[in-house]
N, C-alpha and C. Protein backbone atom coordinates (compact mmCIF):
# COMPACT_ATOMS: atom_id res chain seq x y z
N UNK A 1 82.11 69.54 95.34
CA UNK A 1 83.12 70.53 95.70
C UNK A 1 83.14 71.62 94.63
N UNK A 2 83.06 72.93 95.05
CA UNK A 2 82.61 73.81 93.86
C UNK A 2 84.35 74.43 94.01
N UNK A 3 84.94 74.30 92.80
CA UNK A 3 86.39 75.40 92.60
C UNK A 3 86.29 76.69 92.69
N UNK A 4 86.84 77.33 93.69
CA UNK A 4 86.31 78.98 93.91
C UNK A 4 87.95 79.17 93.85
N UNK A 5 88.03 80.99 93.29
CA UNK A 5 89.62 81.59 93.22
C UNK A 5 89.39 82.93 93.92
N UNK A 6 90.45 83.41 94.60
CA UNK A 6 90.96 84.73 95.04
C UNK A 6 92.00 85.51 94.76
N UNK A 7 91.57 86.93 95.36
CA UNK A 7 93.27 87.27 94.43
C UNK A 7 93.75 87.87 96.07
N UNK A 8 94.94 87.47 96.23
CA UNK A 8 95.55 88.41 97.23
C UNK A 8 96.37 89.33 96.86
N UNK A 9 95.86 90.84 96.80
CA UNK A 9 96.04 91.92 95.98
C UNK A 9 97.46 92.78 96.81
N UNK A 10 98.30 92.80 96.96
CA UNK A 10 99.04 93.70 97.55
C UNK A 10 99.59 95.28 97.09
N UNK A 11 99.51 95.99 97.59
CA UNK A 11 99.95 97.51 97.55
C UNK A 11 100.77 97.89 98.87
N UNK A 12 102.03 97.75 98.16
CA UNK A 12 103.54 97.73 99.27
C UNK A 12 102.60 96.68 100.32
N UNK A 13 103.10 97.48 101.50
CA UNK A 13 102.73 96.63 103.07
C UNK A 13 101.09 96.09 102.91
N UNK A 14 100.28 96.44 102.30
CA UNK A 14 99.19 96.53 102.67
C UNK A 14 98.39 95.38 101.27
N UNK A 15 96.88 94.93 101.98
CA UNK A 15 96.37 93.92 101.35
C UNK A 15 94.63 94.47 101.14
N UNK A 16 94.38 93.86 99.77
CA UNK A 16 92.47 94.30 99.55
C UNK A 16 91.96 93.44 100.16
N UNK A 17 91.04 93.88 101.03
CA UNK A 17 89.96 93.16 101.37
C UNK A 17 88.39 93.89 101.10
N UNK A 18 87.38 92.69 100.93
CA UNK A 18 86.26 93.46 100.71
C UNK A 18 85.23 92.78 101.12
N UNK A 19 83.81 93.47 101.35
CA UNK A 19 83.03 93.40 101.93
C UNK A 19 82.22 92.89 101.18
N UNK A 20 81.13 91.60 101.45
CA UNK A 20 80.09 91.14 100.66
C UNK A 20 78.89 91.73 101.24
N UNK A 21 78.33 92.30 100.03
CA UNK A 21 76.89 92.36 100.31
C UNK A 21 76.27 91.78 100.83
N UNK A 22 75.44 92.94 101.59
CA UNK A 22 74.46 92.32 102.88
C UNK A 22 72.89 91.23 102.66
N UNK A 23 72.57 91.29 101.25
CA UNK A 23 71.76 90.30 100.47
C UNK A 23 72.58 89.07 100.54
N UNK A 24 73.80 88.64 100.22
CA UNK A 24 74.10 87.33 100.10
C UNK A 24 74.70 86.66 100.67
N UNK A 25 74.87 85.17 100.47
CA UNK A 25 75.23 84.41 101.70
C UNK A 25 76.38 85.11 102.22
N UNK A 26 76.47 84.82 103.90
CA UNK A 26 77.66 85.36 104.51
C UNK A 26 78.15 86.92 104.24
N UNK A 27 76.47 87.73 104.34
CA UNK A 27 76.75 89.08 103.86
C UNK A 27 77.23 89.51 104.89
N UNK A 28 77.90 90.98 104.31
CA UNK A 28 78.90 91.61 105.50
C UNK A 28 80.22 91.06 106.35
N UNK A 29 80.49 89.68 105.51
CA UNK A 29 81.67 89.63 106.36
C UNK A 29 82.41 89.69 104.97
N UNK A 30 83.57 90.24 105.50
CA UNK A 30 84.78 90.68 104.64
C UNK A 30 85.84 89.33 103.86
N UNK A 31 86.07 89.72 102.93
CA UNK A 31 86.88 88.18 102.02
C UNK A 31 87.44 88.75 100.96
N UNK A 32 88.64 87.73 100.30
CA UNK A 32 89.21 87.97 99.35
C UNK A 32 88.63 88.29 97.95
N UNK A 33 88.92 89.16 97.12
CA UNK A 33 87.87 89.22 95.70
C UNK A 33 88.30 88.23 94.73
N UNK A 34 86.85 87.48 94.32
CA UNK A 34 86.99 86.56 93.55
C UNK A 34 86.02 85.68 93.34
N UNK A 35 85.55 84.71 92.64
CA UNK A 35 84.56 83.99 93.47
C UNK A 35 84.44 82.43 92.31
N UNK A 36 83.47 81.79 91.65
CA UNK A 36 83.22 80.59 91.39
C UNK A 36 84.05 79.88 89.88
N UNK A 37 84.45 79.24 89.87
CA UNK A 37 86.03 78.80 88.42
C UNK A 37 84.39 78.56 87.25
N UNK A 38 84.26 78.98 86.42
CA UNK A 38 82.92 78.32 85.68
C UNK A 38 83.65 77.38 84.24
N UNK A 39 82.50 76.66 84.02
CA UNK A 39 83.29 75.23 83.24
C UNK A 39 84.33 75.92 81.90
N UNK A 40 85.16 75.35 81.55
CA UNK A 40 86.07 75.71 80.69
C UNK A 40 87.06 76.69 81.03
N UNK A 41 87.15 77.27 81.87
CA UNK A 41 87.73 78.60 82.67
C UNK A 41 89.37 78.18 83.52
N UNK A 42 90.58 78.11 83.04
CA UNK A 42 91.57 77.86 84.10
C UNK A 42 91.11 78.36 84.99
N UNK A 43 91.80 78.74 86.83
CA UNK A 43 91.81 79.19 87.92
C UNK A 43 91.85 80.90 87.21
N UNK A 44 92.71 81.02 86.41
CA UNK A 44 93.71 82.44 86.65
C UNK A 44 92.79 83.16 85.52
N UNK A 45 92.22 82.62 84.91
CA UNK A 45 91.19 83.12 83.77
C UNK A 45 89.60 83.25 84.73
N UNK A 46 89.53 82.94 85.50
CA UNK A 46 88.55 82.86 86.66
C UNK A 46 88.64 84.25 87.53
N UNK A 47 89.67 84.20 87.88
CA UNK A 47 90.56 85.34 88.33
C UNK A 47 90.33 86.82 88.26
N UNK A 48 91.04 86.79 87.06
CA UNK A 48 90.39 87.46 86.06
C UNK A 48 89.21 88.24 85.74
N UNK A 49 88.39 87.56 85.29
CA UNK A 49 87.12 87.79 85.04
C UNK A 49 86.50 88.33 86.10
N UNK A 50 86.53 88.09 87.20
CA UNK A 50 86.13 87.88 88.89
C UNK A 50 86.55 89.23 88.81
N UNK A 51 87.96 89.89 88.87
CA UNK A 51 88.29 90.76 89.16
C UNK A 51 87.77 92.21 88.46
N UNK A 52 87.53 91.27 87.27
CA UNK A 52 86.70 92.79 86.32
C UNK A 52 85.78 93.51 86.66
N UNK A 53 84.95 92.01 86.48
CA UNK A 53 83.46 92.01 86.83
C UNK A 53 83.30 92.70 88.19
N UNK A 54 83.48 92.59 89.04
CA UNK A 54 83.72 92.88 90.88
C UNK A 54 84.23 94.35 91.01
N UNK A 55 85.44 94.61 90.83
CA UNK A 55 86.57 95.76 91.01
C UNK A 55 86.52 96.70 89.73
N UNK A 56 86.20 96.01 88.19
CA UNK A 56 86.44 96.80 87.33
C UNK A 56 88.07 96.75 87.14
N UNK A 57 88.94 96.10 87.32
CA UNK A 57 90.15 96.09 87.37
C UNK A 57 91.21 95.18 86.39
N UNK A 58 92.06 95.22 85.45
CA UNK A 58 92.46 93.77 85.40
C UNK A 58 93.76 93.79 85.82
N UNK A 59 93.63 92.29 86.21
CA UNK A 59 94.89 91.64 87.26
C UNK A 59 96.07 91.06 86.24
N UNK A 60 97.42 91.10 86.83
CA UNK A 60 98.37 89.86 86.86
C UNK A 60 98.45 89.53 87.89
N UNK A 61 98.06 87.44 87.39
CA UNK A 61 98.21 87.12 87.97
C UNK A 61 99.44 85.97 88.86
N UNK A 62 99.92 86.06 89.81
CA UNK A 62 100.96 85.61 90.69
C UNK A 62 100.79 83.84 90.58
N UNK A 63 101.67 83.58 91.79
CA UNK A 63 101.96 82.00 91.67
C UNK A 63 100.47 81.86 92.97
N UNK A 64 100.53 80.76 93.39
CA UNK A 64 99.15 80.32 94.37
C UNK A 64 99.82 80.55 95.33
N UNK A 65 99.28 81.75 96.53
CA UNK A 65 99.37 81.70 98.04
C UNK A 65 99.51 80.24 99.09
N UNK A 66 98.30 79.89 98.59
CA UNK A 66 97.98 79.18 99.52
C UNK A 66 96.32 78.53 98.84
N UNK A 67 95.55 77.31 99.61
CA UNK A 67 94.47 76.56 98.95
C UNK A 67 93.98 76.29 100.25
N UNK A 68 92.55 76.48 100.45
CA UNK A 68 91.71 75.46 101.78
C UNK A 68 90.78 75.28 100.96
N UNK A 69 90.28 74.10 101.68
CA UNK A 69 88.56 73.78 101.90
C UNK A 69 87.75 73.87 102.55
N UNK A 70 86.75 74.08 102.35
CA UNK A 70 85.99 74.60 103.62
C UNK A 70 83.98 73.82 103.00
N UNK A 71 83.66 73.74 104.49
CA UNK A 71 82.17 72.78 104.35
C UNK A 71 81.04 74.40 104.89
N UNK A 72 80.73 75.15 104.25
CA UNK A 72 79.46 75.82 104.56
C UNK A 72 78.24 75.48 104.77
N UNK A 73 77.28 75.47 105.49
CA UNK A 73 76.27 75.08 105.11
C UNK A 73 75.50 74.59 103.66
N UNK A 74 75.66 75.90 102.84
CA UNK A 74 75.11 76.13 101.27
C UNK A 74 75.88 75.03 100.89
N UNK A 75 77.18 75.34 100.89
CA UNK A 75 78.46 75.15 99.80
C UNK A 75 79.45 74.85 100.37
N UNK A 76 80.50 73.72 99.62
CA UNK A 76 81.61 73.16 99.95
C UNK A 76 82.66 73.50 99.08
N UNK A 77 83.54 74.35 99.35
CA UNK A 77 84.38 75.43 98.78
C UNK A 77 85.61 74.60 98.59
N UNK A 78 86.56 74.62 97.67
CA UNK A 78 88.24 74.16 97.25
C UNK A 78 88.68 75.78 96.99
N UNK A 79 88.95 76.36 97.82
CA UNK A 79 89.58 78.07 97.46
C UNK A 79 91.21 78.01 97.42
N UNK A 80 91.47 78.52 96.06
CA UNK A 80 92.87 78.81 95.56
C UNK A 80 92.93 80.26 95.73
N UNK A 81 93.80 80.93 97.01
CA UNK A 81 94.43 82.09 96.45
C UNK A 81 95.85 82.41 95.91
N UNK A 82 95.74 83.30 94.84
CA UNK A 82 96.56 83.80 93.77
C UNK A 82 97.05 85.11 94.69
N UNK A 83 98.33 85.05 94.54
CA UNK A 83 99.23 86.71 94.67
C UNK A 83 98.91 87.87 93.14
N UNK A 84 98.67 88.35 93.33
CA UNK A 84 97.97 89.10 92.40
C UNK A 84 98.40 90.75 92.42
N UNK A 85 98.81 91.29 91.48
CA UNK A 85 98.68 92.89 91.39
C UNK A 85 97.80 93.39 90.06
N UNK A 86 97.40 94.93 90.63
CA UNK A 86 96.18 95.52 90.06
C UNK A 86 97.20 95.96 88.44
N UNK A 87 96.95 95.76 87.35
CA UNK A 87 97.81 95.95 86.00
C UNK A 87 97.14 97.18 85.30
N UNK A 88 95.98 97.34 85.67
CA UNK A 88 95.42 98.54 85.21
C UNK A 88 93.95 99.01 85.88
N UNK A 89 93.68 100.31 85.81
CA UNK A 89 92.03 100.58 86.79
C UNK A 89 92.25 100.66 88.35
N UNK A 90 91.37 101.36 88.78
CA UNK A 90 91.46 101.34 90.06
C UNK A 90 89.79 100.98 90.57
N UNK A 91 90.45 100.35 91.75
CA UNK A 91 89.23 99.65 92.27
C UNK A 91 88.17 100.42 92.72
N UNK A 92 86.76 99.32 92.29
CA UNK A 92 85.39 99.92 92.30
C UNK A 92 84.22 99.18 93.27
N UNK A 93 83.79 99.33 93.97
CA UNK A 93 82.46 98.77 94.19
C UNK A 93 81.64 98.33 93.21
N UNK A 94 81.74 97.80 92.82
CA UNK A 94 80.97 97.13 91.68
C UNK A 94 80.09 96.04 91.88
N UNK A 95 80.50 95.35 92.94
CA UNK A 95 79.22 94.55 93.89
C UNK A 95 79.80 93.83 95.05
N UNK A 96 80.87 94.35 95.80
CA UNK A 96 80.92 94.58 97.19
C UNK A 96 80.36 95.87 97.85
N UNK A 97 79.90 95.59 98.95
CA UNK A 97 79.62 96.91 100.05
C UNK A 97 80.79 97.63 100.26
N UNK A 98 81.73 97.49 100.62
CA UNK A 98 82.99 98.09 100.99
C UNK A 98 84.39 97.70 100.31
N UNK A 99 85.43 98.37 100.63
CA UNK A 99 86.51 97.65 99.93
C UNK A 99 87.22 98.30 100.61
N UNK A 100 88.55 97.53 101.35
CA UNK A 100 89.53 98.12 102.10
C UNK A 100 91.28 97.81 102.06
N UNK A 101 91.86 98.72 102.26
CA UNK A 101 93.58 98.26 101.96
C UNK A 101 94.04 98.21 103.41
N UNK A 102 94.68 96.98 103.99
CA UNK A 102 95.05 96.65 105.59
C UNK A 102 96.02 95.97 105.57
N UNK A 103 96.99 96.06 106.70
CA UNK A 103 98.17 95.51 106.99
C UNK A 103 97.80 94.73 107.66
N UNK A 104 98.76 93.54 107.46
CA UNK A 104 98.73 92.33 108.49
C UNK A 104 98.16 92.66 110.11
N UNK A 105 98.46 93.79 110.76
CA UNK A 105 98.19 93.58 112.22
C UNK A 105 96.88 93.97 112.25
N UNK A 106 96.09 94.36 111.27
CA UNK A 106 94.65 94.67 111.34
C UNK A 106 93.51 93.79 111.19
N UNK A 107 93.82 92.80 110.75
CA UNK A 107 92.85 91.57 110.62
C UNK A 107 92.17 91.08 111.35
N UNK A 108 92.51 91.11 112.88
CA UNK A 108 91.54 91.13 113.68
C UNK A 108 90.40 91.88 114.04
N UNK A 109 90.61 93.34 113.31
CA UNK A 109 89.57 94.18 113.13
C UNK A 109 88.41 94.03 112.12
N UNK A 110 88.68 93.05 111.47
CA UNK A 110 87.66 92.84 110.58
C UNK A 110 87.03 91.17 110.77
N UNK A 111 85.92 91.36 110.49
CA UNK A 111 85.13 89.63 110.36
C UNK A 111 84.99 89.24 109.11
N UNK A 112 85.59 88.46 108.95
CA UNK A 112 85.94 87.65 108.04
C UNK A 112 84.79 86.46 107.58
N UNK A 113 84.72 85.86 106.24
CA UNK A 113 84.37 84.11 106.10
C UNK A 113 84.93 83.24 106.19
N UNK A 114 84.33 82.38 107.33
CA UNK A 114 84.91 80.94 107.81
C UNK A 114 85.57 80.43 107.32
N UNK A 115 85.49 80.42 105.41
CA UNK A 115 86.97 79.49 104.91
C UNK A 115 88.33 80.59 104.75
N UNK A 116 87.96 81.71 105.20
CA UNK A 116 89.48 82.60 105.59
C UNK A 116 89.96 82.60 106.42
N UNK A 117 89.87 82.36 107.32
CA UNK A 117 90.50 81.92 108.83
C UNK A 117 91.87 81.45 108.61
N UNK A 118 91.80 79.98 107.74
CA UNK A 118 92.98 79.56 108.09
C UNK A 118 94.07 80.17 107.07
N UNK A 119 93.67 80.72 106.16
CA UNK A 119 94.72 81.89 105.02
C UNK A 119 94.98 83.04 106.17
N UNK A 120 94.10 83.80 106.68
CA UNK A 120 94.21 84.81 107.67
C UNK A 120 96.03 84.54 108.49
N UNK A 121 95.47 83.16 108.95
CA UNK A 121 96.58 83.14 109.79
C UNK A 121 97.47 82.38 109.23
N UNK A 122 97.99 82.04 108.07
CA UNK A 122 98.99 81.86 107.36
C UNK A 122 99.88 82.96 107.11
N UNK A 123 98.82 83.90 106.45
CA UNK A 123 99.03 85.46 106.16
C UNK A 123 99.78 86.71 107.28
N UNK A 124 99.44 86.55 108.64
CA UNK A 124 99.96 86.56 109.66
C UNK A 124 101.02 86.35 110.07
N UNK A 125 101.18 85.27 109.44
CA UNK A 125 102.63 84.63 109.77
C UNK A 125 103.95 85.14 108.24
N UNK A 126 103.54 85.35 107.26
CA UNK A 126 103.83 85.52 106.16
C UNK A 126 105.00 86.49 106.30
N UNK A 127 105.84 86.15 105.77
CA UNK A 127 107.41 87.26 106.04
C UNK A 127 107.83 87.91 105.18
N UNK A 128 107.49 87.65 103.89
CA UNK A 128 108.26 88.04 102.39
C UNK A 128 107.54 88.83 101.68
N UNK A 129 106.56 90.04 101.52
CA UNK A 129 106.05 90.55 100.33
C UNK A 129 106.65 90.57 99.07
């Protein structure tokens, strides 16, 4: 089981989502920024780093959204997402294809990775920013 983290980034109503490159697994479908916990690393120091490295950005980070697991072919994912806001920098392509800010009723407009589905529709349901 590999520990993977996300950040769920909010700006007022609206949420980051971004696009993985079309080279790597599950390219082009859209997901939270973040990606593998490496040894010695809390979640939120994972986070972090993820967010630099990726966005160029650094985060505070929030309490945990929400956690799934998910069985990929490659890889068997434990994903923690973090509520998260941007503390300084503005976001970069830095090695996503795209990067987008969307309100809850838009999510169906985008394709997503299989272990977001069930955050998707948590998120959906979600009442409190």
């Amino acid at each position: 089981m590999t520990e993977v983290v996300a950040a769920l980034i909010w700006d007022n109503d609206k949420f980051m989502i971004c696009q993985r490159p079309a080279e790597k697994a599950r390219g082009l479908l859209w997901e939270f920024v973040g990606g593998k916990v490496e040894p010695g690393e809390t979640k939120e120091e994972a986070l972090m780093r993820e967010c630099r490295e990726e966005l160029g950005v650094a985060i505070s980070v929030g309490g945990v959204f929400t956690e799934v697991e998910h069985r990929y072919p490659d890889i068997c994912v434990h994903l923690t997402l973090f509520n998260a806001k941007i503390a300084e920098g503005v976001p970069r392509k830095l090695e996503h294809n795209d990067i987008r800010w969307i309100r809850r009723e838009e999510i169906p407009l985008y394709d997503f990775c299989p272990a977001d589905v069930e955050i998707l529709q948590k998120l959906k349901n979600y009442r409190s920013i």
